[in-house]
C-alpha atoms as a PDB file:
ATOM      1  CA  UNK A   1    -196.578  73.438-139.712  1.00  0.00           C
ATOM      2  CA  UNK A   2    -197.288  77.000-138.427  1.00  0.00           C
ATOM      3  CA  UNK A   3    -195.143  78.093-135.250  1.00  0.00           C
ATOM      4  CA  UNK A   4    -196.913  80.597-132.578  1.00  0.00           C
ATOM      5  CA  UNK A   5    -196.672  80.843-129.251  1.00  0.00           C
ATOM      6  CA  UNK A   6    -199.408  79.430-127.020  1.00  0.00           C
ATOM      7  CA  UNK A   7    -201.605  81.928-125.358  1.00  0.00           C
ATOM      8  CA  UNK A   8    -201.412  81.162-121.625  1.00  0.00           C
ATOM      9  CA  UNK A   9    -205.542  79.994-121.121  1.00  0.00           C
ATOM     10  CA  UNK A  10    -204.511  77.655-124.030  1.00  0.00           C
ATOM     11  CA  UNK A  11    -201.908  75.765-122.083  1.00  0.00           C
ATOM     12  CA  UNK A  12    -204.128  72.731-120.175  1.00  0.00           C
ATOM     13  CA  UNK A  13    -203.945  69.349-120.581  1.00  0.00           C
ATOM     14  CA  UNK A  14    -206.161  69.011-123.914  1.00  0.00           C
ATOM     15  CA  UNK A  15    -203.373  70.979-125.882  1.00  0.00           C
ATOM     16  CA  UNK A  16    -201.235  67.694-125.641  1.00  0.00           C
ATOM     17  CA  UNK A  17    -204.272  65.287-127.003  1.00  0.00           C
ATOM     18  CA  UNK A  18    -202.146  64.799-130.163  1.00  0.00           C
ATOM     19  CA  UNK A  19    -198.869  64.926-128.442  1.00  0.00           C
ATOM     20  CA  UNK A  20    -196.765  61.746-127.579  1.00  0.00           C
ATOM     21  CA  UNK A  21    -193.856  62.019-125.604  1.00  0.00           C
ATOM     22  CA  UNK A  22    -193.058  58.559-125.548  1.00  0.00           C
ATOM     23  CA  UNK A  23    -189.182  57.901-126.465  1.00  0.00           C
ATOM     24  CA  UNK A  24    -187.329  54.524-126.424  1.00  0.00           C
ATOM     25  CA  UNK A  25    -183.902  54.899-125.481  1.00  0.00           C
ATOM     26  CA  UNK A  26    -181.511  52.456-126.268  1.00  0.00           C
ATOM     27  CA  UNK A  27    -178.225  54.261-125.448  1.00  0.00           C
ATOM     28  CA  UNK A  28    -177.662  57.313-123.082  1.00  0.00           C
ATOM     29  CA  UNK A  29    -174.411  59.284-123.103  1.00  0.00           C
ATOM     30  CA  UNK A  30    -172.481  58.345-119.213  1.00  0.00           C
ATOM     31  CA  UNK A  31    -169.661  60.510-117.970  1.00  0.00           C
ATOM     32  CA  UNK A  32    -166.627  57.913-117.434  1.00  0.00           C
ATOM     33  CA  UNK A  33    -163.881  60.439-115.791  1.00  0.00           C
ATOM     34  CA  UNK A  34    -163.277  62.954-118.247  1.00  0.00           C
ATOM     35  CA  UNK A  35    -165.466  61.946-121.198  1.00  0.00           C
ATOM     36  CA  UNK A  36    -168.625  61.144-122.290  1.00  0.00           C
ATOM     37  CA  UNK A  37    -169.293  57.394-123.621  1.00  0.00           C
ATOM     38  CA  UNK A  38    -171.927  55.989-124.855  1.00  0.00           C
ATOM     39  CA  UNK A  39    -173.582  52.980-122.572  1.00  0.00           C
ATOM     40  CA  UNK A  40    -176.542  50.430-123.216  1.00  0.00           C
ATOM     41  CA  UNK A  41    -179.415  51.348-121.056  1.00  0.00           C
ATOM     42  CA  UNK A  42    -183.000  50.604-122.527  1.00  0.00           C
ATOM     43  CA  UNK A  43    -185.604  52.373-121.025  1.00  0.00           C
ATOM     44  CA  UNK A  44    -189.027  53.966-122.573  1.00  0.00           C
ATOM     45  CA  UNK A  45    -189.531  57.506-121.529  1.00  0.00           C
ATOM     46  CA  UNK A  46    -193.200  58.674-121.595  1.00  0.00           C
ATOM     47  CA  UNK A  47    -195.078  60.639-119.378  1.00  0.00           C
ATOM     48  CA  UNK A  48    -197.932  60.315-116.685  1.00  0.00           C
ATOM     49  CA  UNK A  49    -200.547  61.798-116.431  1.00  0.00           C
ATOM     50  CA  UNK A  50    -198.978  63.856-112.977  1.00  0.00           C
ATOM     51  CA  UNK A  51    -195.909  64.839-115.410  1.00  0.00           C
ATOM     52  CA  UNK A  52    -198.935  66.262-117.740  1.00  0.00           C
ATOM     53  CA  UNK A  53    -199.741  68.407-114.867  1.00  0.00           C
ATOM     54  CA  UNK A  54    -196.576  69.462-113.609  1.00  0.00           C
ATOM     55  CA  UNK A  55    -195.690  70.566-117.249  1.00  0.00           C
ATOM     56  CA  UNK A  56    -198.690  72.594-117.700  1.00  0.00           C
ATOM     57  CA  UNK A  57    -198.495  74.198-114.413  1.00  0.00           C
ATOM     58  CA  UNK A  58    -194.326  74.598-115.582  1.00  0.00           C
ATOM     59  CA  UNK A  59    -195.459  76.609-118.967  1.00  0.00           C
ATOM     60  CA  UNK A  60    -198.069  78.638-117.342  1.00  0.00           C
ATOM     61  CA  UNK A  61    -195.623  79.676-114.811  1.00  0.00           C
ATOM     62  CA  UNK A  62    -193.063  80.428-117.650  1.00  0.00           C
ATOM     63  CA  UNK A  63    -195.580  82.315-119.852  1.00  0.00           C
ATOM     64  CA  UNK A  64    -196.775  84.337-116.742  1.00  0.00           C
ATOM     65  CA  UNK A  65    -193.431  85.255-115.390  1.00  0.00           C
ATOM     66  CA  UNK A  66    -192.420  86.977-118.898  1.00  0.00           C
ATOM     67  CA  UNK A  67    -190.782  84.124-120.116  1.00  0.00           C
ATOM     68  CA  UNK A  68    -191.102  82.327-123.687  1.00  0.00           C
ATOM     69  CA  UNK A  69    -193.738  79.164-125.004  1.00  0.00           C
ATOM     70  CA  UNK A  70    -193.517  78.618-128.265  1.00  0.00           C
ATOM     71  CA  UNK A  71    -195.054  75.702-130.613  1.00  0.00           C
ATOM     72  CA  UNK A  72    -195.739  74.034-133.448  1.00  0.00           C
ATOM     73  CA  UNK A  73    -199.102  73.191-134.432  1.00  0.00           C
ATOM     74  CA  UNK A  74    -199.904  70.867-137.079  1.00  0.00           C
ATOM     75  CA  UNK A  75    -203.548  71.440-138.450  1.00  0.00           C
ATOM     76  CA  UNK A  76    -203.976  72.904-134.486  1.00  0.00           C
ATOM     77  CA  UNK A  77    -202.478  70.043-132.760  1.00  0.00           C
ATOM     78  CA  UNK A  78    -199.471  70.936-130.643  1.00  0.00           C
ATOM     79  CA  UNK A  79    -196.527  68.879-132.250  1.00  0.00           C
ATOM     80  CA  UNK A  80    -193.494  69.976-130.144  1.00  0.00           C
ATOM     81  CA  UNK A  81    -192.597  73.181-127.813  1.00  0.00           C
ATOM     82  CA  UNK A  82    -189.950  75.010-125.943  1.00  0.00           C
ATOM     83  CA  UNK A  83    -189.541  77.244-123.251  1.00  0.00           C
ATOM     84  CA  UNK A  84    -187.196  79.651-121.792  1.00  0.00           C
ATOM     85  CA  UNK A  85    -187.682  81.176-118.398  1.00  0.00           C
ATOM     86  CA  UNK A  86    -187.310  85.078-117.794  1.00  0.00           C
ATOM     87  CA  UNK A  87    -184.562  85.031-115.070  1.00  0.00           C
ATOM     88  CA  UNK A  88    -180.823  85.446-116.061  1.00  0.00           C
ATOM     89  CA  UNK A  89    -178.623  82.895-114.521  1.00  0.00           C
ATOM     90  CA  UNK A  90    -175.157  82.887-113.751  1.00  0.00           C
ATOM     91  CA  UNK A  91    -172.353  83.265-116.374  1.00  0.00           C
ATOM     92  CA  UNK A  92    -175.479  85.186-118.550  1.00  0.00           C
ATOM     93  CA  UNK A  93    -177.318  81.692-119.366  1.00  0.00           C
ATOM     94  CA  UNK A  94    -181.158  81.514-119.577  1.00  0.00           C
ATOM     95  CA  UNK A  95    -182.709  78.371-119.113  1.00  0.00           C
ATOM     96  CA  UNK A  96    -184.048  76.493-122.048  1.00  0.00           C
ATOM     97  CA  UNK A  97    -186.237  74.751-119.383  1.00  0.00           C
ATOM     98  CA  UNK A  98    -187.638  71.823-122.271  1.00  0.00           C
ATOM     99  CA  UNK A  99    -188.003  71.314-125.846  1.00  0.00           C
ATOM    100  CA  UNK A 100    -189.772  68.032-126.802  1.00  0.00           C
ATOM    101  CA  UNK A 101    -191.368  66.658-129.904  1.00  0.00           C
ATOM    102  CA  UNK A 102    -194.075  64.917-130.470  1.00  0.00           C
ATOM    103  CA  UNK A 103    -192.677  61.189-130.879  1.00  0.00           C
ATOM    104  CA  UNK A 104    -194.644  60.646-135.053  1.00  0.00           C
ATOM    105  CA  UNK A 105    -192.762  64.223-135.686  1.00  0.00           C
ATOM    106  CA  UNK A 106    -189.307  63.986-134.868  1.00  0.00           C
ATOM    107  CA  UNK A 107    -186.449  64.045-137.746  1.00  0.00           C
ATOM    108  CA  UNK A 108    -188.397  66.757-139.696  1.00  0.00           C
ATOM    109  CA  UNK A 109    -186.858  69.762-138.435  1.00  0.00           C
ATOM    110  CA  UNK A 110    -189.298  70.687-136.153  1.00  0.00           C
ATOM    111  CA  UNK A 111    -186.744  70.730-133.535  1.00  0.00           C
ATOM    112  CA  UNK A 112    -184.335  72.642-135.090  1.00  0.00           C
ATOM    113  CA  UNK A 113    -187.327  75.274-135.676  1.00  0.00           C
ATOM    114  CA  UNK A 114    -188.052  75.708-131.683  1.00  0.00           C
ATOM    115  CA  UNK A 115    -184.554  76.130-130.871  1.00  0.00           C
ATOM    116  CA  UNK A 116    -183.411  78.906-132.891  1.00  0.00           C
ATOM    117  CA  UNK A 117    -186.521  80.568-132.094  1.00  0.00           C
ATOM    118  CA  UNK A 118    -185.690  80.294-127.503  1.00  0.00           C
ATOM    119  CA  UNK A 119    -182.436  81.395-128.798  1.00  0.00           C
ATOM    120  CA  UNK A 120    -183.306  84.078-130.797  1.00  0.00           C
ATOM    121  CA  UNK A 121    -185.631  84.708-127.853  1.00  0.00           C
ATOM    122  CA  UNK A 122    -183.003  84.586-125.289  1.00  0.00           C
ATOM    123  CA  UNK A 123    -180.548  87.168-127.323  1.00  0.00           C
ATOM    124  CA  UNK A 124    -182.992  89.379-127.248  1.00  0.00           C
ATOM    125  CA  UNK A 125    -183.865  88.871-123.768  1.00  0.00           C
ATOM    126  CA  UNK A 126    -179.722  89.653-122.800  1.00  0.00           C
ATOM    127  CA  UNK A 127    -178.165  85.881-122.328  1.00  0.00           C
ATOM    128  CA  UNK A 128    -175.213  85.300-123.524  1.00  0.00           C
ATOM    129  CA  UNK A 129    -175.829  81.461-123.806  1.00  0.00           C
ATOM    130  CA  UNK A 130    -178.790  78.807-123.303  1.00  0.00           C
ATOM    131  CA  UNK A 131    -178.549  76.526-120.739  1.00  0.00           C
ATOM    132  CA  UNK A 132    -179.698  73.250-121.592  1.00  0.00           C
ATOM    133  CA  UNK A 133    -180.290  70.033-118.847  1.00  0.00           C
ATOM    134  CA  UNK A 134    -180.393  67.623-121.106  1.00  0.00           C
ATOM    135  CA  UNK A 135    -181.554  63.952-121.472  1.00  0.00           C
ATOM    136  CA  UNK A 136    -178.720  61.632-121.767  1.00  0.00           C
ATOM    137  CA  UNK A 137    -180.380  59.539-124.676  1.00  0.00           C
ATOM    138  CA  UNK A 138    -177.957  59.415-127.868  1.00  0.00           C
ATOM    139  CA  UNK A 139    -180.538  60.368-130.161  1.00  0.00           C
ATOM    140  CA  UNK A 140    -181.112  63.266-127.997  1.00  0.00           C
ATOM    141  CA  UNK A 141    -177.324  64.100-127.511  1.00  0.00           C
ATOM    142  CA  UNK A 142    -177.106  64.149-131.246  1.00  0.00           C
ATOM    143  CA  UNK A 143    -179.582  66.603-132.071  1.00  0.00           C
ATOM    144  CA  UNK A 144    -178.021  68.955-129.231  1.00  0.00           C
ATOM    145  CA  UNK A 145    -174.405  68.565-130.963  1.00  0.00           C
ATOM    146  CA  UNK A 146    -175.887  69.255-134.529  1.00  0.00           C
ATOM    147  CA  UNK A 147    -177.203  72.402-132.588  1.00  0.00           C
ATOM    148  CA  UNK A 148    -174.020  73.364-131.364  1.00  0.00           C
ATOM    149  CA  UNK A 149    -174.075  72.984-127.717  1.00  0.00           C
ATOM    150  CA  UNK A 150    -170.999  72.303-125.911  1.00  0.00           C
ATOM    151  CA  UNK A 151    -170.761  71.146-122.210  1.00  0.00           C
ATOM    152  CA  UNK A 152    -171.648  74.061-119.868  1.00  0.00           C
ATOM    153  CA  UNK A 153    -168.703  76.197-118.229  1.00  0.00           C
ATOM    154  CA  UNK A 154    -170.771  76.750-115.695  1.00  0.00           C
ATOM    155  CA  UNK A 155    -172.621  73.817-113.962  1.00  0.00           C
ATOM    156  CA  UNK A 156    -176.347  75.159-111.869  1.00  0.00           C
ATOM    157  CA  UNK A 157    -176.397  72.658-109.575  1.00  0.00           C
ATOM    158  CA  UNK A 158    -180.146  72.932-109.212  1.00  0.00           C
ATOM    159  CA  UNK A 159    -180.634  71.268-112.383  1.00  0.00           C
ATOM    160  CA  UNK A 160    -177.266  68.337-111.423  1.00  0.00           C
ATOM    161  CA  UNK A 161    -178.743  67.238-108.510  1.00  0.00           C
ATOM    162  CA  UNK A 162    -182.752  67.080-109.940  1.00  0.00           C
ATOM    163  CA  UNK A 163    -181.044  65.000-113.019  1.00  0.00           C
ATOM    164  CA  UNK A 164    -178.037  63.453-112.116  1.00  0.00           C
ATOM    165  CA  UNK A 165    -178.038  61.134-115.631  1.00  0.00           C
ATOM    166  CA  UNK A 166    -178.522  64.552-117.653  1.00  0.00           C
ATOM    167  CA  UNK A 167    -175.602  66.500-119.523  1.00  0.00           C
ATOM    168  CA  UNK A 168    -175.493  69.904-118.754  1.00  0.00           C
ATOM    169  CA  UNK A 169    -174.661  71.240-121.827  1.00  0.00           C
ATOM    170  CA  UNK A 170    -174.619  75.203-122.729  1.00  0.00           C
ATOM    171  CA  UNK A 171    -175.694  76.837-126.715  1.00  0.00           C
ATOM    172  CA  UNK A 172    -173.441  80.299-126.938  1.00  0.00           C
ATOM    173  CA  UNK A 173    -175.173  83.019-128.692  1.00  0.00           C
ATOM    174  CA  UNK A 174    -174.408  84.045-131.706  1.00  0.00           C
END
């Protein structure tokens, strides 16, 4: 696996030929008053062909505001990614905006890989701690734990009310 970050005429819909998003959830994490349980509620998550667009006009947007793209690339086939974007948030978060991996990758590490390197990224960019949105599945709630992230002090309600079924969850630092 060799980790780079994308150059920005790179990032168009034929660098995700040999990505697949798809996910089947099973069981999300639901906030019941003051804790989070876990609930039965199958879905598959993939995306369209729109999301494919919105995403790539996302990362060129991150890349060209000075923020951070970075992949892996299996034999030069994109096989997961994250990004952080530029502008400091409240309580000195920056926004790990998405980290996904390709669905025939995942449990390998690659993962793990991406988000050191946004937080790495973000320390050296000033935050204090990563702000994460994230995807209620368990599966994906686990590999945010094993990472360290907490529930976020601070809430942006930007990201709440676009995802009310996410956890905002915060990484600090280190």
């Amino acid at each position: 696996m060799i980790y780079r970050k994308p150059e920005i005429h790179e990032i168009d819909r034929s660098l995700f030929r040999g990505f697949t998003r798809r996910q089947v959830v099973m069981d999300c994490l639901r906030r019941e008053g003051d804790k989070w349980v876990i609930k039965s509620d199958p879905f598959i998550d993939d995306w369209s062909e729109e999301d494919y667009a919105f995403l790539v006009t996302c990362l060129k947007n991150t890349l060209s505001s000075g923020g951070f793209v970075y992949g892996a690339f299996e034999q030069n086939v994109l096989k997961g990614f994250v990004s952080v974007e530029p502008k400091l948030m409240a309580g000195g978060y920056l926004d790990l905006s998405s980290i996904h991996v390709s669905e025939d990758m995942r449990g390998q590490g690659i993962g793990k890989v991406l988000f050191r390197a946004a937080a790495d990224w973000a320390k050296a960019h000033g935050a204090k701690r990563l702000y994460i949105s994230s995807h209620s599945a368990a599966e994906s709630q686990a590999f945010y734990k094993a990472m360290g992230c907490v529930d976020a002090e601070i809430c942006n309600k930007e990201h709440s009310e676009a995802e009310p079924f996410d956890r905002q969850l915060e990484y600090k630092i280190k």
